[in-house]
Structure formats: structure tokens, C-alpha cells
PDB file of N, CA and C in Angstrom:
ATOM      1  N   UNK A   1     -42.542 -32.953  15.471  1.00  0.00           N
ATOM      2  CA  UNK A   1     -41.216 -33.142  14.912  1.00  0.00           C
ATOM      3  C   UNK A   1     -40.169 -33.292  16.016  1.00  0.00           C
ATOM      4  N   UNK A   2     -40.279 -32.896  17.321  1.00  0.00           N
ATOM      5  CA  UNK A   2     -39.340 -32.635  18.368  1.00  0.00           C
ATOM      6  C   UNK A   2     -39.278 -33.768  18.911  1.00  0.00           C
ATOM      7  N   UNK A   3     -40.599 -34.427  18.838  1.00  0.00           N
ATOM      8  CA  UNK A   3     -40.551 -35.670  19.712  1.00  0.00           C
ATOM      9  C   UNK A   3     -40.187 -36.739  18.693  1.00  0.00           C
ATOM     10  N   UNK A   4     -40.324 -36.807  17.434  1.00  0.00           N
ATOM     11  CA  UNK A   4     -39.523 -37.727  16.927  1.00  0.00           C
ATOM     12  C   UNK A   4     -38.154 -38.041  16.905  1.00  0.00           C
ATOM     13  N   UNK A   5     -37.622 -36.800  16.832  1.00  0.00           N
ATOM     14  CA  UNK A   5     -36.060 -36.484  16.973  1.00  0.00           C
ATOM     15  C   UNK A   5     -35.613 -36.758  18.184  1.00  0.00           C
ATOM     16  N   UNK A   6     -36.478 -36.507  19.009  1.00  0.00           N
ATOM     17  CA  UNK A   6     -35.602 -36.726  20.425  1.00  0.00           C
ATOM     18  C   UNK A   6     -35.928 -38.845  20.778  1.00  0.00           C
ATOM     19  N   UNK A   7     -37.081 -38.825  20.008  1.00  0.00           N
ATOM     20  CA  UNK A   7     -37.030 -41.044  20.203  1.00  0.00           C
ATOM     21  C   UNK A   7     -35.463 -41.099  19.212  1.00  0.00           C
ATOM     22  N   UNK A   8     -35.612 -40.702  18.044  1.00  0.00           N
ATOM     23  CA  UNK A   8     -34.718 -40.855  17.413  1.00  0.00           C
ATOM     24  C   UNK A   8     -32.979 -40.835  18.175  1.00  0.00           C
ATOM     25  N   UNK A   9     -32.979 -40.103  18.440  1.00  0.00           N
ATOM     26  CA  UNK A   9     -31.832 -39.706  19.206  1.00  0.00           C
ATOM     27  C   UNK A   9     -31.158 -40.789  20.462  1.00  0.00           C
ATOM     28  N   UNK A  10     -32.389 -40.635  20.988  1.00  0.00           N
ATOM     29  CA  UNK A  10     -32.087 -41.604  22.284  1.00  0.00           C
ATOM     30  C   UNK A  10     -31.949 -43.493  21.513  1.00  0.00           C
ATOM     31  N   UNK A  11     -32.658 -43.676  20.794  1.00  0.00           N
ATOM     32  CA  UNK A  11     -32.607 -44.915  20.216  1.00  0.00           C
ATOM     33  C   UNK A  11     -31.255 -45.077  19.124  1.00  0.00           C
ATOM     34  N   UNK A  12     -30.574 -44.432  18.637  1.00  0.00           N
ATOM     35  CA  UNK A  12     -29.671 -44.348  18.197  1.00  0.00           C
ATOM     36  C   UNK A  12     -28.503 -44.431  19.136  1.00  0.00           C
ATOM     37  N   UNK A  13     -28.454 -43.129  20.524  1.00  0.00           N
ATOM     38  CA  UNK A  13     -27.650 -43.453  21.173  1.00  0.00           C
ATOM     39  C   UNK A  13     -27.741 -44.541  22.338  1.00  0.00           C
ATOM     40  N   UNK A  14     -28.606 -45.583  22.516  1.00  0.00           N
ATOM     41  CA  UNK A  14     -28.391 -46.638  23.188  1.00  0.00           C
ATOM     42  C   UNK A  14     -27.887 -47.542  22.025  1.00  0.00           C
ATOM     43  N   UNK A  15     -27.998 -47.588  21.308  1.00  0.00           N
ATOM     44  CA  UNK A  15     -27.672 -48.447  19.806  1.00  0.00           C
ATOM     45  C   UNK A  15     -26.272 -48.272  19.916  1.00  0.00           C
ATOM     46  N   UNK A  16     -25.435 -47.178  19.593  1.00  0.00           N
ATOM     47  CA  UNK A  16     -24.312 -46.846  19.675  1.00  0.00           C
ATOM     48  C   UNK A  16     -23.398 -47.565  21.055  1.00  0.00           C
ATOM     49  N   UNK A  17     -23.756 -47.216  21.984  1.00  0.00           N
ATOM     50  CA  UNK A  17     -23.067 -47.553  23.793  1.00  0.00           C
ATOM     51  C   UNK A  17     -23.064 -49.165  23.546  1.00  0.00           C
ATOM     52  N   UNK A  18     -25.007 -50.165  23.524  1.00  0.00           N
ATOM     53  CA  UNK A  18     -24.635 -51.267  23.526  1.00  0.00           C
ATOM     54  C   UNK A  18     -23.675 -52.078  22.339  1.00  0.00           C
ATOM     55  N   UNK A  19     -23.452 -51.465  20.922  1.00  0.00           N
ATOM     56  CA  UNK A  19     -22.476 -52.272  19.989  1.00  0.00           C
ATOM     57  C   UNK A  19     -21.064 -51.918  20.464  1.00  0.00           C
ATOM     58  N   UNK A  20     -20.951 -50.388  20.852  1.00  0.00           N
ATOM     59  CA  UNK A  20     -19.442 -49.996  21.588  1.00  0.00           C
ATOM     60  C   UNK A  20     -19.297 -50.957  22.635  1.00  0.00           C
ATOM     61  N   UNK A  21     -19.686 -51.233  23.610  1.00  0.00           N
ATOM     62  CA  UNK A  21     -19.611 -52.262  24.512  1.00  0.00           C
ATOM     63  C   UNK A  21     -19.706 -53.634  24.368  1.00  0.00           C
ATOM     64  N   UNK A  22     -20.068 -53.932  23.384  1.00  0.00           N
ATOM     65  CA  UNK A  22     -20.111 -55.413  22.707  1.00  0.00           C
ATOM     66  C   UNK A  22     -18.551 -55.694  22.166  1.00  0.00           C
ATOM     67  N   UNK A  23     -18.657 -54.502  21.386  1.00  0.00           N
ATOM     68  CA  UNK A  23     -17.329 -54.812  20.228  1.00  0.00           C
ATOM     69  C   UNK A  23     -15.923 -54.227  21.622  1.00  0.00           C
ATOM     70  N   UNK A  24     -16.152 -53.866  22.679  1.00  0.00           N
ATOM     71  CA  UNK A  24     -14.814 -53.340  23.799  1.00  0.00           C
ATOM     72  C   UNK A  24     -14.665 -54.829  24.716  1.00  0.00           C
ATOM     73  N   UNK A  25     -16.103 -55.413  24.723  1.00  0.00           N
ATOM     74  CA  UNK A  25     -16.074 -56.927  25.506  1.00  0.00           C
ATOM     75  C   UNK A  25     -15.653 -58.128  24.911  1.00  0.00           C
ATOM     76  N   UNK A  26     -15.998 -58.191  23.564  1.00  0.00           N
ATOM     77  CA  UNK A  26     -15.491 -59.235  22.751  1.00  0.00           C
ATOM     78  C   UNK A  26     -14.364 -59.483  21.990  1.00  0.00           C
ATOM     79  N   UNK A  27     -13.779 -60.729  22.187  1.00  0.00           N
ATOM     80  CA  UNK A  27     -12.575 -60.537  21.422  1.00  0.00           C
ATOM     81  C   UNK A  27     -12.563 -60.871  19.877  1.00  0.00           C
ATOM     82  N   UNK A  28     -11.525 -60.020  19.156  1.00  0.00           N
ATOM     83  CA  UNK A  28     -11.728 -59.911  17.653  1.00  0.00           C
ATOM     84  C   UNK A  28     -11.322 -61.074  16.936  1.00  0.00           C
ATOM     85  N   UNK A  29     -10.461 -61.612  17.465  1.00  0.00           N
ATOM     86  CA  UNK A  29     -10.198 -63.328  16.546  1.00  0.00           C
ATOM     87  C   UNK A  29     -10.013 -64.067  17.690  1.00  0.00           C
ATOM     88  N   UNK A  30     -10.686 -65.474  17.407  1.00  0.00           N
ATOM     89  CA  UNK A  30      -9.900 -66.054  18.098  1.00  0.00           C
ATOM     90  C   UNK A  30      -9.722 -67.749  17.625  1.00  0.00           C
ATOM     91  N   UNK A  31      -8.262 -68.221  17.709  1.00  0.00           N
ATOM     92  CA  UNK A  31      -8.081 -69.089  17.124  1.00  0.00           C
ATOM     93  C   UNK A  31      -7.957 -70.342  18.048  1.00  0.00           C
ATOM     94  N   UNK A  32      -8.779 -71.111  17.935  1.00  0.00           N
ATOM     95  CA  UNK A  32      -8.675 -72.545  18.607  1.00  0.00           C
ATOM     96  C   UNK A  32      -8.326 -73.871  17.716  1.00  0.00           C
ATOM     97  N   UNK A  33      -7.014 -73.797  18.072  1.00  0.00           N
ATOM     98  CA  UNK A  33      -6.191 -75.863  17.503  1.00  0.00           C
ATOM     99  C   UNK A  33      -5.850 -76.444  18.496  1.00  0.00           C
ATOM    100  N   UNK A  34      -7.362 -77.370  19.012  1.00  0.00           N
ATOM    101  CA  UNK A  34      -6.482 -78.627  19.959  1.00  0.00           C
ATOM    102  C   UNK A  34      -6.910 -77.734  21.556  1.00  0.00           C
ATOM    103  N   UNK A  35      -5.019 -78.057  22.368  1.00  0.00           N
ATOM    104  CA  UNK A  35      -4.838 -77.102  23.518  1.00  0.00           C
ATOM    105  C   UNK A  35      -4.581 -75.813  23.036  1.00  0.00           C
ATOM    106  N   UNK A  36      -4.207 -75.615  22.454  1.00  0.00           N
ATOM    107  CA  UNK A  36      -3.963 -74.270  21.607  1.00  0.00           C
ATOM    108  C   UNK A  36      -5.164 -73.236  21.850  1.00  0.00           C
ATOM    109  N   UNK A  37      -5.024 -72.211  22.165  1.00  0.00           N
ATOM    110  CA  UNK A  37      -5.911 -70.934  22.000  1.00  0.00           C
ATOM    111  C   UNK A  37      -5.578 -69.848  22.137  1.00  0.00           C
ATOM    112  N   UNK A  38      -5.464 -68.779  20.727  1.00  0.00           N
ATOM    113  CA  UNK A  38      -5.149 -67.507  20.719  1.00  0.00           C
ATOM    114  C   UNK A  38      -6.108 -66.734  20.767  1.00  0.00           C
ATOM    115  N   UNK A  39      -5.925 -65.521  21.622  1.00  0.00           N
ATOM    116  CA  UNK A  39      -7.148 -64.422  21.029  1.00  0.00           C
ATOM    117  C   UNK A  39      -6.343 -63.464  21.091  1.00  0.00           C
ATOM    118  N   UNK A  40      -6.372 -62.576  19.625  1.00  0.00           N
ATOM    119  CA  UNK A  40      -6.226 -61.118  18.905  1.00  0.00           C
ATOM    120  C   UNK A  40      -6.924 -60.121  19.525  1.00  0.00           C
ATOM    121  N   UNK A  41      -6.259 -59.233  20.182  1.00  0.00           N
ATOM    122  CA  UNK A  41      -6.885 -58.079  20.491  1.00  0.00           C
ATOM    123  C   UNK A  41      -6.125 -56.988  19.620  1.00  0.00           C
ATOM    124  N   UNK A  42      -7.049 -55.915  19.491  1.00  0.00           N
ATOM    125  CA  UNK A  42      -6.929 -54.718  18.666  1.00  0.00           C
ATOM    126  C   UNK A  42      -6.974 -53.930  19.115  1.00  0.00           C
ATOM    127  N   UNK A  43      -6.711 -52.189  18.677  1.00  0.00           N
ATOM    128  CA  UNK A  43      -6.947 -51.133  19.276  1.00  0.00           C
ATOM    129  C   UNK A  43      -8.447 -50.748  19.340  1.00  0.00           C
ATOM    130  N   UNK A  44      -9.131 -50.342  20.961  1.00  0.00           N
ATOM    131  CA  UNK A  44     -10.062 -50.210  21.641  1.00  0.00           C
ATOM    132  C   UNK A  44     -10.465 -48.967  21.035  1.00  0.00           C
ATOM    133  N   UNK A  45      -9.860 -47.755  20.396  1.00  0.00           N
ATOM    134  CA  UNK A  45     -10.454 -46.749  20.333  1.00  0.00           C
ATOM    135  C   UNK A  45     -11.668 -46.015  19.722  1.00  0.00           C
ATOM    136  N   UNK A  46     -11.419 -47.403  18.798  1.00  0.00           N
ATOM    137  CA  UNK A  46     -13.122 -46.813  17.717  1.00  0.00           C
ATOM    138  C   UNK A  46     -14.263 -47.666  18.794  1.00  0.00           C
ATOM    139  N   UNK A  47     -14.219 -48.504  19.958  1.00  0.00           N
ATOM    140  CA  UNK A  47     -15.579 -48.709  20.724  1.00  0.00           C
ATOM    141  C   UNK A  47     -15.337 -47.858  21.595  1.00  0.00           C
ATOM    142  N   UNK A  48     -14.447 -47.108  22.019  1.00  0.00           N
ATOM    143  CA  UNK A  48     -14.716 -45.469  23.142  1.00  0.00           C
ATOM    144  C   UNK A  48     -15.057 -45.033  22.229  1.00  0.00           C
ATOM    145  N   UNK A  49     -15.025 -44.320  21.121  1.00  0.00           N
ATOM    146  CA  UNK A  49     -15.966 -43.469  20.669  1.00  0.00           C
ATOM    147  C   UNK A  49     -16.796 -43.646  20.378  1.00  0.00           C
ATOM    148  N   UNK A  50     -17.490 -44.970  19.819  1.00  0.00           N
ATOM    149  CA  UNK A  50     -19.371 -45.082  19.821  1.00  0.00           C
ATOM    150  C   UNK A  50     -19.332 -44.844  21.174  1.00  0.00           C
ATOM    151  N   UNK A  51     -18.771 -45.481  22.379  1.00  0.00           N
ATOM    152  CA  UNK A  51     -20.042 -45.127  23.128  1.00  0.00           C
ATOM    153  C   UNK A  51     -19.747 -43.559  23.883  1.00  0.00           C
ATOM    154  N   UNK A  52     -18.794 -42.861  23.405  1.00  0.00           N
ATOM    155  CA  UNK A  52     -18.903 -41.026  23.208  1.00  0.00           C
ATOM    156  C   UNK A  52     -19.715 -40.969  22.705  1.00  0.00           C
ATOM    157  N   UNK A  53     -19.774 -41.157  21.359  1.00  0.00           N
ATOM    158  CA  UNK A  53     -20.873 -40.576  20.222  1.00  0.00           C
ATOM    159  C   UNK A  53     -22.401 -40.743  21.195  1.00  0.00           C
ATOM    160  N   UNK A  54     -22.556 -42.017  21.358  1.00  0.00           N
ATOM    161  CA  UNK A  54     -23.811 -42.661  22.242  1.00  0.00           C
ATOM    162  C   UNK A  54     -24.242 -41.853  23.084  1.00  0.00           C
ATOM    163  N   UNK A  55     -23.156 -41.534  24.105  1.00  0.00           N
ATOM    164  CA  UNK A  55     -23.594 -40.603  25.087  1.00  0.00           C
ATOM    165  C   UNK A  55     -23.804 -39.478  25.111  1.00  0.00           C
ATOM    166  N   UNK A  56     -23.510 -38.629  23.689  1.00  0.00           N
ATOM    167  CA  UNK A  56     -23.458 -37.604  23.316  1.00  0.00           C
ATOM    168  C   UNK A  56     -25.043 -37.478  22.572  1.00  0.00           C
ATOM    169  N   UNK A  57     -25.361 -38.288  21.959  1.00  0.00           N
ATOM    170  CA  UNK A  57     -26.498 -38.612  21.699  1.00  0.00           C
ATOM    171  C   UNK A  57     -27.606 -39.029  22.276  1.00  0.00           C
ATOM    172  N   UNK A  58     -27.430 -39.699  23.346  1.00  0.00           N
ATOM    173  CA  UNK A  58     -28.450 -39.660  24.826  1.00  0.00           C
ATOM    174  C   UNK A  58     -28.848 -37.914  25.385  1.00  0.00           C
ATOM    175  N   UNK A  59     -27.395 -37.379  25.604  1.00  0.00           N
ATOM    176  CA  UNK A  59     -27.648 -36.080  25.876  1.00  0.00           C
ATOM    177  C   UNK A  59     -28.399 -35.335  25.330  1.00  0.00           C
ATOM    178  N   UNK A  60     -28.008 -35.558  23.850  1.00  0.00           N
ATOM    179  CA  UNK A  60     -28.876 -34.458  22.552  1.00  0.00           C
ATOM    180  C   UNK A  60     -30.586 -34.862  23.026  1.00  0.00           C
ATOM    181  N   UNK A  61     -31.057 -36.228  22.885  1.00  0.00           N
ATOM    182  CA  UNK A  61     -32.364 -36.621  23.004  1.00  0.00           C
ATOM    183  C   UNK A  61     -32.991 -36.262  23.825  1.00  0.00           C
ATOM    184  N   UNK A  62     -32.146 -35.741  25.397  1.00  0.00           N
ATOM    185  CA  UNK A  62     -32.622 -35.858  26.692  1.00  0.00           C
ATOM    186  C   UNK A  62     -32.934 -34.069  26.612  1.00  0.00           C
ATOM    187  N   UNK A  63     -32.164 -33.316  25.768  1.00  0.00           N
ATOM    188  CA  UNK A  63     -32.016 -32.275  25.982  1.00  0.00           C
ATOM    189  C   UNK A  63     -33.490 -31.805  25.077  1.00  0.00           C
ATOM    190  N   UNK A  64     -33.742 -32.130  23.700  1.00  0.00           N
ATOM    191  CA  UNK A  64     -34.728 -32.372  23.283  1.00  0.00           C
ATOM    192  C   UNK A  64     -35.985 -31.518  23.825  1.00  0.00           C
ATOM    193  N   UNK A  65     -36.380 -32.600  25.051  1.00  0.00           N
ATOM    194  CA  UNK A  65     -37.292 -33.009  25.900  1.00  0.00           C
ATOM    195  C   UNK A  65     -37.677 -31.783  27.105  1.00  0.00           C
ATOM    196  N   UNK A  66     -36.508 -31.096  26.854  1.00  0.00           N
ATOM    197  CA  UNK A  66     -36.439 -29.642  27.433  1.00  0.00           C
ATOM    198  C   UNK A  66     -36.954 -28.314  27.142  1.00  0.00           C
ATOM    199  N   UNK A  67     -36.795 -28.245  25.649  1.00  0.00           N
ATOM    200  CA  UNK A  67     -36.712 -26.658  25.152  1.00  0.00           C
ATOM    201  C   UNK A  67     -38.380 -26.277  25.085  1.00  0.00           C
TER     202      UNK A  67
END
């Protein structure tokens, strides 16, 4: 059971970091007419916290692997 939880864990929190880092790298709209090009940026704070959560969850898995 320990070792499932702890794959679990760790695979969840790389899951978490790489979409937080996807969604902190990419921009959220972007509008192209012509020469024209806008891009919409939004507030960053919900991709710092996946990849908190992520890393918090790497920890949990790693810790796991300990007891």
C-alpha cells in the first residue's frame, strides 16, 4: 500500500509542476488580425500554486519512501 501511494504521489506531483508551468509559460488569448497581435495575460497565481501543491507532493512521495 506504501508503495503505491508514494508512485501515486510523485506522479501526481510531476503532473501538477509540468501543467503549472505550461499554463505560467503560455499565453491565455491571443488575438491575431493581419499586423495586429494581442496577447492577454492573466493573474499567475493559480500556476504558483500547482506547482506548490506539486512540490509539496513530490515531498509527500519522497518522504513515503522513508518511514
Amino acid at each position: 500500500m506504501n508503495n503505491v501511494l508514494k508512485i501515486v504521489l510523485l506522479l501526481i506531483g510531476i503532473g501538477m509542476i509540468a501543467y503549472g508551468l505550461y499554463r505560467l509559460i503560455t499565453p491565455e488569448f491571443v488575438l491575431d488580425a493581419g499586423p495586429l497581435q494581442i496577447e492577454a495575460h492573466g493573474d499567475n497565481t493559480q500556476s504558483y500554486a500547482m506547482i506548490g501543491f506539486g512540490i509539496l507532493a513530490l515531498i509527500g512521495g519522497l518522504a513515503f519512501g522513508k518511514r
